[in-house]
C-alpha atoms as a PDB file:
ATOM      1  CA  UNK A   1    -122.728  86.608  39.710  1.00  0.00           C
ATOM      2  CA  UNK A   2    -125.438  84.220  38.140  1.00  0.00           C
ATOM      3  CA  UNK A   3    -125.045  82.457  35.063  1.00  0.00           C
ATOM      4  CA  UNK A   4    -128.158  81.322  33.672  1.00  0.00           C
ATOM      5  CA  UNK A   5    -128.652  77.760  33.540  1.00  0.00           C
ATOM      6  CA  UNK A   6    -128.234  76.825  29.691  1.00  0.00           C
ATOM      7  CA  UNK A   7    -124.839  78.196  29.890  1.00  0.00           C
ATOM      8  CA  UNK A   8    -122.629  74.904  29.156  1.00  0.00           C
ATOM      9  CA  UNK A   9    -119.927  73.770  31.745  1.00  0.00           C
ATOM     10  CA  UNK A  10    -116.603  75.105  31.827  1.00  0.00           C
ATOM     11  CA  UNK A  11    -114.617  77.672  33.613  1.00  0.00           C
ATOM     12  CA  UNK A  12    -115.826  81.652  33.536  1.00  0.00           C
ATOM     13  CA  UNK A  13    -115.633  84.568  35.700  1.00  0.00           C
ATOM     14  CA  UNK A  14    -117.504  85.024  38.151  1.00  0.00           C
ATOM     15  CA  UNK A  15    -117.342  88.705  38.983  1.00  0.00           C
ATOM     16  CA  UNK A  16    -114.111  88.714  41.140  1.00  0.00           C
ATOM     17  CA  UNK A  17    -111.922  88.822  38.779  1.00  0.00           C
ATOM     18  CA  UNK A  18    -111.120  84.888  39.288  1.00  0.00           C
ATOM     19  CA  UNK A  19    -111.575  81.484  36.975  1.00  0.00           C
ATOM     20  CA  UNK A  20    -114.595  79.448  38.351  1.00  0.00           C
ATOM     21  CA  UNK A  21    -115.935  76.024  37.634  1.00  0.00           C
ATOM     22  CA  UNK A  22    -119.149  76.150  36.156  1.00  0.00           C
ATOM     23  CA  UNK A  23    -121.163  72.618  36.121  1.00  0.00           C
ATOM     24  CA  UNK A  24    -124.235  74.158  34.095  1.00  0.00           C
ATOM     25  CA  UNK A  25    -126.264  74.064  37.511  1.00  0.00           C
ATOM     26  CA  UNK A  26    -124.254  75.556  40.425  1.00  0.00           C
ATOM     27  CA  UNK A  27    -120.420  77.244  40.888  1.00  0.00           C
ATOM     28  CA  UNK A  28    -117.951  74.872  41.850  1.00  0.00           C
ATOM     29  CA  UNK A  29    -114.249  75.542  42.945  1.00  0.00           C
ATOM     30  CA  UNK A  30    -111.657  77.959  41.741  1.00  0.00           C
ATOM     31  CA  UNK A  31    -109.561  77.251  39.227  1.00  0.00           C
ATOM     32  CA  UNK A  32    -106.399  77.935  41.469  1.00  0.00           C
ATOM     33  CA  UNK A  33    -107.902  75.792  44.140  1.00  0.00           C
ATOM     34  CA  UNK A  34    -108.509  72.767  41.887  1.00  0.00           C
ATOM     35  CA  UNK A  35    -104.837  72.810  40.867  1.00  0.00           C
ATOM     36  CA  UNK A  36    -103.738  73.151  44.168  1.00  0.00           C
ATOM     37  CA  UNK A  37    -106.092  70.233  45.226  1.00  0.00           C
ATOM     38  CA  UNK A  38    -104.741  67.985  42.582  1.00  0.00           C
ATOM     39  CA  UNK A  39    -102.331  65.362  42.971  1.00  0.00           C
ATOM     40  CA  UNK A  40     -98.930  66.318  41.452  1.00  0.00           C
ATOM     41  CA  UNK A  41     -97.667  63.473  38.933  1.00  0.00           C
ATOM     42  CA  UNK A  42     -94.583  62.595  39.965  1.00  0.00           C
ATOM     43  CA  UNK A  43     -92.142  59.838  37.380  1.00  0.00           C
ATOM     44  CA  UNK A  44     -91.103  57.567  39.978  1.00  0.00           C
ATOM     45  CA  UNK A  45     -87.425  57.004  39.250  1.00  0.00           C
ATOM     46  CA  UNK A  46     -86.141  53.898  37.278  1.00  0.00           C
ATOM     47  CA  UNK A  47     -83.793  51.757  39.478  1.00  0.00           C
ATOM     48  CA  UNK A  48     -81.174  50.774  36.828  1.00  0.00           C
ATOM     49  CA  UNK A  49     -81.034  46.975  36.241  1.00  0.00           C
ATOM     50  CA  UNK A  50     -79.093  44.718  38.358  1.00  0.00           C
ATOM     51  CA  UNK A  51     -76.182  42.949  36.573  1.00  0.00           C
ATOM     52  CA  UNK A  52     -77.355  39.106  37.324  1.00  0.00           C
ATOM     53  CA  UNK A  53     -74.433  36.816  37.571  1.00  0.00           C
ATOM     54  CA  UNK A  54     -73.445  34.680  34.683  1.00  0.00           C
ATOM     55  CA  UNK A  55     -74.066  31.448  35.052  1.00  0.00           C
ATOM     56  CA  UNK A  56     -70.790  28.880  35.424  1.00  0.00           C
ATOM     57  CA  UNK A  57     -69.989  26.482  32.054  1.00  0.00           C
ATOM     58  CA  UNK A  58     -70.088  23.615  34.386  1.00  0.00           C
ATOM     59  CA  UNK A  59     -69.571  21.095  31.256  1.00  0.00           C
ATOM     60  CA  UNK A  60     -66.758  23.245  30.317  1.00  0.00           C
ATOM     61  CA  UNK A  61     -65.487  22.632  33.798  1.00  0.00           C
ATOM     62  CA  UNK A  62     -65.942  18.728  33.029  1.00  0.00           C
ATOM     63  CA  UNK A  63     -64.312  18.681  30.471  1.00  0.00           C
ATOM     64  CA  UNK A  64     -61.044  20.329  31.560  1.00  0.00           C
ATOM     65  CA  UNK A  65     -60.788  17.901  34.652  1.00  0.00           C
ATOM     66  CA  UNK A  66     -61.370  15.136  32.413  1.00  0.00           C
ATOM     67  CA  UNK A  67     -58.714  16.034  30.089  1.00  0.00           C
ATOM     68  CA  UNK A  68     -56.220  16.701  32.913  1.00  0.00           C
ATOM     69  CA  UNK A  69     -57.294  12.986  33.902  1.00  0.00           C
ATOM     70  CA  UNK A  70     -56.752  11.681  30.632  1.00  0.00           C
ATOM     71  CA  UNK A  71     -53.830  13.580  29.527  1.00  0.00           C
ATOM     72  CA  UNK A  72     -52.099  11.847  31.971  1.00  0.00           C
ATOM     73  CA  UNK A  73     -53.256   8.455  32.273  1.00  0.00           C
ATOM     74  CA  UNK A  74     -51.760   8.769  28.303  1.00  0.00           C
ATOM     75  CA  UNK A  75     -48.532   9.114  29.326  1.00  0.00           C
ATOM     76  CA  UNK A  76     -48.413   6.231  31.439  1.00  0.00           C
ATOM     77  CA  UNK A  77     -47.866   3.281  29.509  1.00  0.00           C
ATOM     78  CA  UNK A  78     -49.954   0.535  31.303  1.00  0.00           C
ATOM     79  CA  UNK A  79     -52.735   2.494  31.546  1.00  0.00           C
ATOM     80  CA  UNK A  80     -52.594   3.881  28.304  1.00  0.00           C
ATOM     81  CA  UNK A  81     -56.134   2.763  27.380  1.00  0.00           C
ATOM     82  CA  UNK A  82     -58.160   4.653  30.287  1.00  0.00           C
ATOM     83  CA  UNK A  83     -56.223   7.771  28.346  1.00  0.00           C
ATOM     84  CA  UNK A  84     -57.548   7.150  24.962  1.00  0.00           C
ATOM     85  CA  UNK A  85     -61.177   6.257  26.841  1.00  0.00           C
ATOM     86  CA  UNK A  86     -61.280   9.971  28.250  1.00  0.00           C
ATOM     87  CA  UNK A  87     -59.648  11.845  25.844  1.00  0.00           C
ATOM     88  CA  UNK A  88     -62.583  11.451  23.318  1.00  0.00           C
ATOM     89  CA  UNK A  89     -65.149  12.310  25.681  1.00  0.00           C
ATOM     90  CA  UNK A  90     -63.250  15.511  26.788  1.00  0.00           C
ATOM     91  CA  UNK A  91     -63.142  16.381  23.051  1.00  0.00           C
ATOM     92  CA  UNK A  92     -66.603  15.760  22.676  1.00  0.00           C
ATOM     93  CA  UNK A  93     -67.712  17.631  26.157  1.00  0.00           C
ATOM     94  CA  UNK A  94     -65.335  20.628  25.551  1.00  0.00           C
ATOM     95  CA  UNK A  95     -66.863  21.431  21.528  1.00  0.00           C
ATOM     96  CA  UNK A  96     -70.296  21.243  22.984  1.00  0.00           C
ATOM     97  CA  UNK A  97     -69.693  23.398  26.589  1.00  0.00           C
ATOM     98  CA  UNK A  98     -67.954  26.021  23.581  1.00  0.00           C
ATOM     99  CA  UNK A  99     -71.687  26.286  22.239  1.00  0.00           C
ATOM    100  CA  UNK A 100     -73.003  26.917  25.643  1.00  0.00           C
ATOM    101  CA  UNK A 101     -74.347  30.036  27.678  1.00  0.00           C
ATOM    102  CA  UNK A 102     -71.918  30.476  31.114  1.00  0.00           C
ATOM    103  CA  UNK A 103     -69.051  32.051  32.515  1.00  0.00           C
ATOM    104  CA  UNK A 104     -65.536  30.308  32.090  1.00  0.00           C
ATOM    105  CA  UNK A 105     -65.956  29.310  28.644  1.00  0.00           C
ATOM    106  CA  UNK A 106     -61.893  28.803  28.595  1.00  0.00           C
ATOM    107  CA  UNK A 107     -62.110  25.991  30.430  1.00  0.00           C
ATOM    108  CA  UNK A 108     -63.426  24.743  27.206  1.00  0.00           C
ATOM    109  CA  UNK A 109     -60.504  25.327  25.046  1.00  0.00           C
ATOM    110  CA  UNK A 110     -58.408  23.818  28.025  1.00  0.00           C
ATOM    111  CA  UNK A 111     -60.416  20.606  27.864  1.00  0.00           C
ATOM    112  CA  UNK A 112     -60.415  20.696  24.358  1.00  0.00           C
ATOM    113  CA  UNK A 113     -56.554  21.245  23.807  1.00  0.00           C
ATOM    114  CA  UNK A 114     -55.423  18.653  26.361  1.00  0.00           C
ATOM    115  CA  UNK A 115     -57.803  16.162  24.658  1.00  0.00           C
ATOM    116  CA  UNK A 116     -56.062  17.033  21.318  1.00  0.00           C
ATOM    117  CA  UNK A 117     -52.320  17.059  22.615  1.00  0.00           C
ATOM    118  CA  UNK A 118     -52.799  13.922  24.663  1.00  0.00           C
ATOM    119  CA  UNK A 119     -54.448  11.902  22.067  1.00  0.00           C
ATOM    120  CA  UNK A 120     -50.881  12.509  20.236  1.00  0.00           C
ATOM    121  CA  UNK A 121     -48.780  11.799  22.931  1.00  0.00           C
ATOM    122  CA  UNK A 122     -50.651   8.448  23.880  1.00  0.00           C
ATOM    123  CA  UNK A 123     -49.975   7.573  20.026  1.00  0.00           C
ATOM    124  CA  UNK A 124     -46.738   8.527  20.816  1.00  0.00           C
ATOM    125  CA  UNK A 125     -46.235   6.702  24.110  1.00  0.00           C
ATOM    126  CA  UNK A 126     -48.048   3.847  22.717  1.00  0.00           C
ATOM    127  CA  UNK A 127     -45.370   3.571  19.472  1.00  0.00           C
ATOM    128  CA  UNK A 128     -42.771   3.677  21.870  1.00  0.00           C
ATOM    129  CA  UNK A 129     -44.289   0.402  23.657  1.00  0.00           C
ATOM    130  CA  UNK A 130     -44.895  -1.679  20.906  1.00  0.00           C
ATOM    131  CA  UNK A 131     -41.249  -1.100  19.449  1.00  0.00           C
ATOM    132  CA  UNK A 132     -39.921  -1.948  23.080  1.00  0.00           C
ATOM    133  CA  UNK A 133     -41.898  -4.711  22.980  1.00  0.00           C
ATOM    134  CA  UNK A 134     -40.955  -6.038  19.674  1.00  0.00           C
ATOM    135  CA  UNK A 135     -37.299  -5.402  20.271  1.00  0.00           C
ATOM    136  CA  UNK A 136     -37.659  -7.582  23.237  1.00  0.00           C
ATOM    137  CA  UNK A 137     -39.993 -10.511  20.766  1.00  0.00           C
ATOM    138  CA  UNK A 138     -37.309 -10.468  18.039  1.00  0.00           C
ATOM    139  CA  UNK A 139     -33.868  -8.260  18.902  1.00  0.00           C
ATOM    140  CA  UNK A 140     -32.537 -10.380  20.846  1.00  0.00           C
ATOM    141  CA  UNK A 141     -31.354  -7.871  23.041  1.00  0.00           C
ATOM    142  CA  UNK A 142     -27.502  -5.879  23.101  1.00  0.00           C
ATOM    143  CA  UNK A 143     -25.886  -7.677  20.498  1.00  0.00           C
ATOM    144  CA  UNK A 144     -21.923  -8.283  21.298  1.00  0.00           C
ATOM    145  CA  UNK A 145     -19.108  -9.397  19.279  1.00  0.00           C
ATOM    146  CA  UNK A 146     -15.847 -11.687  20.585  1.00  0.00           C
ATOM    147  CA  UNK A 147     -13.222 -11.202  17.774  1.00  0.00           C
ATOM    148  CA  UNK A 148     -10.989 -14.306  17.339  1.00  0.00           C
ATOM    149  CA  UNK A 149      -7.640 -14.745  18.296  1.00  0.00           C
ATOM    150  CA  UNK A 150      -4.352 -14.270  16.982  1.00  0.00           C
ATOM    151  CA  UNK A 151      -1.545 -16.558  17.307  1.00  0.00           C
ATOM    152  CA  UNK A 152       1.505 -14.430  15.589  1.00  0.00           C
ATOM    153  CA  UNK A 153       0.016 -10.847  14.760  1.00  0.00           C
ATOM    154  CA  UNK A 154       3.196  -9.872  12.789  1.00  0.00           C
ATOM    155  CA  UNK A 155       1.771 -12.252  10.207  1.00  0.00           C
ATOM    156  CA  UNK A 156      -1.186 -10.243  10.054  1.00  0.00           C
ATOM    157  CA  UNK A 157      -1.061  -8.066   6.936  1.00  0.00           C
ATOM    158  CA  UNK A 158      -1.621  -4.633   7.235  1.00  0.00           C
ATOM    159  CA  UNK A 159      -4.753  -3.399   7.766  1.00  0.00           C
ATOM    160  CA  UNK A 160      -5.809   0.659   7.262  1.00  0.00           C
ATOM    161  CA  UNK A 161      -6.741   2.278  10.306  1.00  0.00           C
ATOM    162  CA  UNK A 162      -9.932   2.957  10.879  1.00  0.00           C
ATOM    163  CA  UNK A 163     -11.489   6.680  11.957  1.00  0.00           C
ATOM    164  CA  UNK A 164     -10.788   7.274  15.432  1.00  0.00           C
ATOM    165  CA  UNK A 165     -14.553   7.774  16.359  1.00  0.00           C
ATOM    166  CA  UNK A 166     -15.811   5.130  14.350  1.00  0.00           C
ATOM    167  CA  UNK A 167     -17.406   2.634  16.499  1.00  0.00           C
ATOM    168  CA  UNK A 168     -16.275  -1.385  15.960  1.00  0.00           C
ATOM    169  CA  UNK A 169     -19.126  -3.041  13.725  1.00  0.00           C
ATOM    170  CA  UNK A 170     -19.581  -0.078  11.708  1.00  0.00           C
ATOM    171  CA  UNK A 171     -18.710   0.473   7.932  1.00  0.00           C
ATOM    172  CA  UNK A 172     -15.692   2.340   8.529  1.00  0.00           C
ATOM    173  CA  UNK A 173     -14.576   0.309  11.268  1.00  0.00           C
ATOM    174  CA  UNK A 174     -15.582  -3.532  10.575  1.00  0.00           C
ATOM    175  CA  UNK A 175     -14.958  -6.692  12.653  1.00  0.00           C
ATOM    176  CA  UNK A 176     -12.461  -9.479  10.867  1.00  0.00           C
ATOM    177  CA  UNK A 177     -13.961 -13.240   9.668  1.00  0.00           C
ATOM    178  CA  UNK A 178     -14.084 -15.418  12.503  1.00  0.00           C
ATOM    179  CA  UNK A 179     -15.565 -12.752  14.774  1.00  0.00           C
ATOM    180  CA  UNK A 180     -18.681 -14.256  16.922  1.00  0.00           C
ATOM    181  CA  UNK A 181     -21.607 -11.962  16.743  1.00  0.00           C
ATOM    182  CA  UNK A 182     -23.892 -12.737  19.978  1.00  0.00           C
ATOM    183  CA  UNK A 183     -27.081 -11.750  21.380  1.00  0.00           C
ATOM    184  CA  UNK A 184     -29.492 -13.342  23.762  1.00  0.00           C
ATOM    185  CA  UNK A 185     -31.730 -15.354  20.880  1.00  0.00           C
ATOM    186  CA  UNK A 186     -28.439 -15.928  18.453  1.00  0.00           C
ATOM    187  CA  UNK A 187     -24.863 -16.606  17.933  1.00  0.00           C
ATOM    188  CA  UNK A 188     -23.558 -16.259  14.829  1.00  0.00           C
ATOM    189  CA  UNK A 189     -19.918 -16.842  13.161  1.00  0.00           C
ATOM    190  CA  UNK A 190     -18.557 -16.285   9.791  1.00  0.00           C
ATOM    191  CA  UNK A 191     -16.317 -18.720   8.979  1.00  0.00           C
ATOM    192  CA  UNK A 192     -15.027 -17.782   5.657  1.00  0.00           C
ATOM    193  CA  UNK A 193     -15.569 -15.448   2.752  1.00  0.00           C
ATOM    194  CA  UNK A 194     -14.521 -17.012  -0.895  1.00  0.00           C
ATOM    195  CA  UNK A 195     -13.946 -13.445  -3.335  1.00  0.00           C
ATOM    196  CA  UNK A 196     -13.731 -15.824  -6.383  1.00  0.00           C
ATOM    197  CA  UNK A 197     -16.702 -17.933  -6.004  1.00  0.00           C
ATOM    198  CA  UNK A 198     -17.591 -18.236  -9.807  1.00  0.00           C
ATOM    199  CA  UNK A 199     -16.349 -22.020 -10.229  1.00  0.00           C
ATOM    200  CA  UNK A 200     -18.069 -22.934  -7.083  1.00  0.00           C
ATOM    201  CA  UNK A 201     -21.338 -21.775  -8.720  1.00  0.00           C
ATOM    202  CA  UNK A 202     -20.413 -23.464 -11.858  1.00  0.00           C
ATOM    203  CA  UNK A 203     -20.205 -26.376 -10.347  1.00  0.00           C
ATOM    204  CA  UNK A 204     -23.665 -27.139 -10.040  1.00  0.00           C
ATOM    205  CA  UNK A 205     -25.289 -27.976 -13.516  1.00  0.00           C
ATOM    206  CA  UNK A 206     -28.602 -25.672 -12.769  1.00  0.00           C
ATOM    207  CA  UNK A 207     -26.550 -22.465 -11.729  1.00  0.00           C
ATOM    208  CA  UNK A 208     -25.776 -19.766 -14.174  1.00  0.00           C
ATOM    209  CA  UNK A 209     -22.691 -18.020 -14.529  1.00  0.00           C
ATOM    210  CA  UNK A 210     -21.967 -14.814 -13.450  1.00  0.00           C
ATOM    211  CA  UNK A 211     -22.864 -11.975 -15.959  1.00  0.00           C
ATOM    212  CA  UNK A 212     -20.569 -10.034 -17.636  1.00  0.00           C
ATOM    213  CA  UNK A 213     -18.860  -6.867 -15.383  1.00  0.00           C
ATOM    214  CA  UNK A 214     -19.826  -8.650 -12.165  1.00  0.00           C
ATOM    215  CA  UNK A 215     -18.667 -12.251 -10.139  1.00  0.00           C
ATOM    216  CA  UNK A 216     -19.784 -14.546  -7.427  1.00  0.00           C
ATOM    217  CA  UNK A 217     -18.302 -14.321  -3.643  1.00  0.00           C
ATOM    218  CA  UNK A 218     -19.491 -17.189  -1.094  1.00  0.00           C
ATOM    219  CA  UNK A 219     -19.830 -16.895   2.614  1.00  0.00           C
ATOM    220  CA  UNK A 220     -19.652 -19.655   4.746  1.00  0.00           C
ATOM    221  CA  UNK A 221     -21.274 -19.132   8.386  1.00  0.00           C
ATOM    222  CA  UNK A 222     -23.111 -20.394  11.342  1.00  0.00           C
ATOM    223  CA  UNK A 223     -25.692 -19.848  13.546  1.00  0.00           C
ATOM    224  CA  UNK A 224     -27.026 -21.232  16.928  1.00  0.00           C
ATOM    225  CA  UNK A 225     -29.999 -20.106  18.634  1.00  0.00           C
ATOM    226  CA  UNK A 226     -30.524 -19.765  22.232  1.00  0.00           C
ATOM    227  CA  UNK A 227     -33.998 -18.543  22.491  1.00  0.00           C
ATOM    228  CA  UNK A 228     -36.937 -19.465  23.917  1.00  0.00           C
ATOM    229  CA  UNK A 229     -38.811 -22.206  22.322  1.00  0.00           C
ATOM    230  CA  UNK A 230     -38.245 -22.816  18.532  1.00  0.00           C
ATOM    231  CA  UNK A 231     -36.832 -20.653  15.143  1.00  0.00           C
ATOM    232  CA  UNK A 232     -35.533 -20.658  12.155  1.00  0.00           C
ATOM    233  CA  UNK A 233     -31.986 -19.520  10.799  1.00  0.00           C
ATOM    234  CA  UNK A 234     -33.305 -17.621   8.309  1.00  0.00           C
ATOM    235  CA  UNK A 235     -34.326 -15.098  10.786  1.00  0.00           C
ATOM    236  CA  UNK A 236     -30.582 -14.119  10.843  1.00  0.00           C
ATOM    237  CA  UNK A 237     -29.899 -12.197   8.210  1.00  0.00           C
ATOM    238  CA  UNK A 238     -26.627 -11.993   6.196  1.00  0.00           C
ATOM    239  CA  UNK A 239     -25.881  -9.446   2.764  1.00  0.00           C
ATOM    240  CA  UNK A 240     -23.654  -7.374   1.106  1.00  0.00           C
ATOM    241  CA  UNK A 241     -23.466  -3.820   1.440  1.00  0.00           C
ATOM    242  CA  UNK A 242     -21.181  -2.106  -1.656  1.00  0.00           C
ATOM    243  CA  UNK A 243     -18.580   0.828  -0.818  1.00  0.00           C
ATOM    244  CA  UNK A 244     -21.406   2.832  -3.092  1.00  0.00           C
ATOM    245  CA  UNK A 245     -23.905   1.744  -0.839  1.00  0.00           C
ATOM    246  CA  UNK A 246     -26.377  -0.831  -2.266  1.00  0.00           C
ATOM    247  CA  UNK A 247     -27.078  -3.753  -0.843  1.00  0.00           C
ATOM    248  CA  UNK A 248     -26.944  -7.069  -2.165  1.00  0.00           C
ATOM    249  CA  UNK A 249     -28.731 -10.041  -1.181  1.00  0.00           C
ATOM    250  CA  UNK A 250     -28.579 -13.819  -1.442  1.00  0.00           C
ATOM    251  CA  UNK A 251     -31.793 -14.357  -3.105  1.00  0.00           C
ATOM    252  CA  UNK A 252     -31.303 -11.832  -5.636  1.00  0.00           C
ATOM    253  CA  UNK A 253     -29.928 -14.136  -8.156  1.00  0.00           C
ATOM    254  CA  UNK A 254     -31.094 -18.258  -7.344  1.00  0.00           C
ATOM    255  CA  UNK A 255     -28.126 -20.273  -6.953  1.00  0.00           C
ATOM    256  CA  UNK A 256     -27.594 -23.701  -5.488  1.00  0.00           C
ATOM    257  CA  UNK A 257     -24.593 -25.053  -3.587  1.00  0.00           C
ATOM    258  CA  UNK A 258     -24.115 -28.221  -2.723  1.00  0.00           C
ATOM    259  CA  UNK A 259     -23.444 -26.886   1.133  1.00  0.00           C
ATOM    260  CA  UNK A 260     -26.539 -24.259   1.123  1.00  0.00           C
ATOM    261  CA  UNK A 261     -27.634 -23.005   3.746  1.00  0.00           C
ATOM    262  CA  UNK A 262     -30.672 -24.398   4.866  1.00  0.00           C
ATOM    263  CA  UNK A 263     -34.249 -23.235   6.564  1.00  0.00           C
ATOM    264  CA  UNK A 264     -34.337 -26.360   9.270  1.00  0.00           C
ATOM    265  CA  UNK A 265     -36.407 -25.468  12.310  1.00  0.00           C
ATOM    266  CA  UNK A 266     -33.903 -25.051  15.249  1.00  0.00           C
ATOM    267  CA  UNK A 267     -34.035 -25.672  19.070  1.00  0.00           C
ATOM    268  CA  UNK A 268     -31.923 -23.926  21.769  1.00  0.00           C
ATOM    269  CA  UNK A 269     -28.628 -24.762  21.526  1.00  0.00           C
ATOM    270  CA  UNK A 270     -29.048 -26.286  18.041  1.00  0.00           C
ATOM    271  CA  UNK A 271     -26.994 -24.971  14.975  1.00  0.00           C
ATOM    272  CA  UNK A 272     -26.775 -24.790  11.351  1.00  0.00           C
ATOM    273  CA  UNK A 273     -24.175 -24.065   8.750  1.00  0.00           C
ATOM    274  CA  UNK A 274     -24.158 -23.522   5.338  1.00  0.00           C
ATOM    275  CA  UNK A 275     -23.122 -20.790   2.681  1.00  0.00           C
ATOM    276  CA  UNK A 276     -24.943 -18.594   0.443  1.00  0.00           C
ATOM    277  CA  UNK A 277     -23.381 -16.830  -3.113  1.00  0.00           C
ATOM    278  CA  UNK A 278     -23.842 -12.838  -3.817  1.00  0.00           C
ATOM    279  CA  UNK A 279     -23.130 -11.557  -7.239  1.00  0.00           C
ATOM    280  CA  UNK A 280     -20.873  -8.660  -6.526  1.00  0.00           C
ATOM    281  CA  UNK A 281     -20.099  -6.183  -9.511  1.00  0.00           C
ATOM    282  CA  UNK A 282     -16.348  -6.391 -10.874  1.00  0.00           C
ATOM    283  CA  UNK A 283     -13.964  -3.702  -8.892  1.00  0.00           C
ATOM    284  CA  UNK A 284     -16.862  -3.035  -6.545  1.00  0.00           C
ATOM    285  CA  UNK A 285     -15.302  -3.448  -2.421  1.00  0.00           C
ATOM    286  CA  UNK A 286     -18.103  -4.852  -0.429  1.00  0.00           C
ATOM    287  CA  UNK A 287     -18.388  -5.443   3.069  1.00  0.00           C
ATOM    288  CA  UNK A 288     -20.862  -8.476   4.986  1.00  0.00           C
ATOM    289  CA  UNK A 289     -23.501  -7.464   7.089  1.00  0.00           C
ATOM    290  CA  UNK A 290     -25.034  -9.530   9.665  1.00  0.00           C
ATOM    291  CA  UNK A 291     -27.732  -8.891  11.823  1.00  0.00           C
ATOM    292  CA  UNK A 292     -28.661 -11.630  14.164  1.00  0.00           C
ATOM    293  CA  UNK A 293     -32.496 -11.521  14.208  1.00  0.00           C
ATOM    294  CA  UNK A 294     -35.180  -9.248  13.410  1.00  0.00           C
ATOM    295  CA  UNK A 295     -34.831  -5.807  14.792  1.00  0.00           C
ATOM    296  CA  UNK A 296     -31.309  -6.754  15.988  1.00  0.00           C
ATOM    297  CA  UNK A 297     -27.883  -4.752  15.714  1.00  0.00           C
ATOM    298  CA  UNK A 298     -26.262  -4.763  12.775  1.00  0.00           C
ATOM    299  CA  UNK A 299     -22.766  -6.005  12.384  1.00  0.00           C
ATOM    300  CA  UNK A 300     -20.293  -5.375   9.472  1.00  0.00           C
ATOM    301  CA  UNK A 301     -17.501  -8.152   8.503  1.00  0.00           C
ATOM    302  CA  UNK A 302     -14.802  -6.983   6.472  1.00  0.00           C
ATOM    303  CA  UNK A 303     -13.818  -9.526   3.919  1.00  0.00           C
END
């Protein structure tokens, strides 16, 4: 078959029956033979991702090790202060690893939750050392009491019997007058207790009298210290404490007595005595308490 030559390119018949290239000039291949010559288009297949492993928290890690450190270096009392030093930065190192990209991000919460729980048991730890410490300065230590001795104890009046647990010292169970209250700084005795103490009071021309409804008592006592060094007596403390339970002290109401107790500066082994006046309510029962020294045990005399 011709095709004359104006006829535009394309595929046609060429006679046989079968589809034909024609270029405008010449025949070219068969239309099943340029599909069999062609390249089949094949999708390549898509290779599903790889899961990349995460990355590890390292400051996360940090900051759990350094809270283990610190945590206990808190708990130890003389190296209390490399605690508190570490603590703070494993706070700060565990909030910022929480912020971070990275595997392990608990070790995070570790570091920050042992930063948190030690920084209150290093308060804790550190309470308990300075109120060792300051029992040791000014308590004098275990305070102990000699009571004094009795000559003819059938002359001894009657005395109610205390509660079978209560401890000697206490409120229920008091020690008598006389009774030397001891400790490593002081030693202190009470020699006497005057219940009617209104005409010793009186005596001095710039005293008042007792008001209405209520009366002066005087103690009488003495102290010696034994410390270290130097102190005063008023760091022994002496007051009344009501069967209602308020307290009464000396220098609630100014009074002077001519044997007043005074506030000399005392050596070891030096002593002082002197007496101080409480006004006590009428009908009120009131028992001395003595504690010999700041922080110290507190004793109770029954009058």
């Amino acid at each position: 078959m011709t095709t004359p030559n104006d006829t535009p390119a394309g595929w046609y018949d060429d006679g046989s029956g079968r589809q034909r290239w024609w270029d405008g000039q010449q025949w070219g291949n068969f239309a099943d033979e340029a599909n069999a010559s062609a390249p089949a288009t094949t999708a390549a297949p898509i290779a599903p991702a790889a899961d990349s492993p995460k990355k590890l928290n390292v400051l996360a890690l940090v900051s759990a090790i350094v809270g283990v450190i610190g945590f206990i270096f808190a708990c130890i009392p003389g190296a209390l202060i490399v605690g508190w030093i570490l603590l703070p930065i494993a706070f700060i190192l565990s909030i910022v690893s929480l912020f971070l990209k990275g595997d392990k991000k608990w070790l995070g919460i570790v570091g920050l939750v042992l930063s948190i729980v030690g920084t209150i048991v290093g308060v804790v730890v550190f309470l308990g050392v300075i109120a060792t410490a300051a029992d040791e300065a000014f308590g004098g230590g275990d305070t102990m009491v000699t009571q004094p001795e009795t000559s003819d104890e059938a002359e001894e009046p009657a005395e109610e019997e205390a509660p079978a647990d209560a401890a000697q010292g206490t409120r229920e169970n008091p020690y008598p007058v006389g009774s030397e209250i001891s400790n490593s700084d002081w030693t202190v005795v009470v020699n006497s207790i005057n219940p009617d103490g209104n005409a010793v009071v009186s005596a001095e021309q710039f005293n008042e009298p007792a008001p209405a409804g209520s009366h002066y008592e005087i103690v009488n006592y003495t102290v010696t210290y034994k410390g270290a060094e130097s102190s005063y007596g008023a760091e022994v403390m002496v007051a009344y404490v009501t069967s209602a339970g308020n307290v009464i002290n000396s220098y609630d109401n100014l009074v002077i007595l001519s044997d007043g107790f005074s506030l000399d500066e005392l050596y070891t082994g030096a002593s002082a005595t002197g007496s101080v006046a409480f006004l006590v309510p009428d009908g009120e029962t009131a028992l001395l308490r003595v504690t010999p020294g700041i922080l110290a045990d507190e004793v109770f005399i029954k009058p």
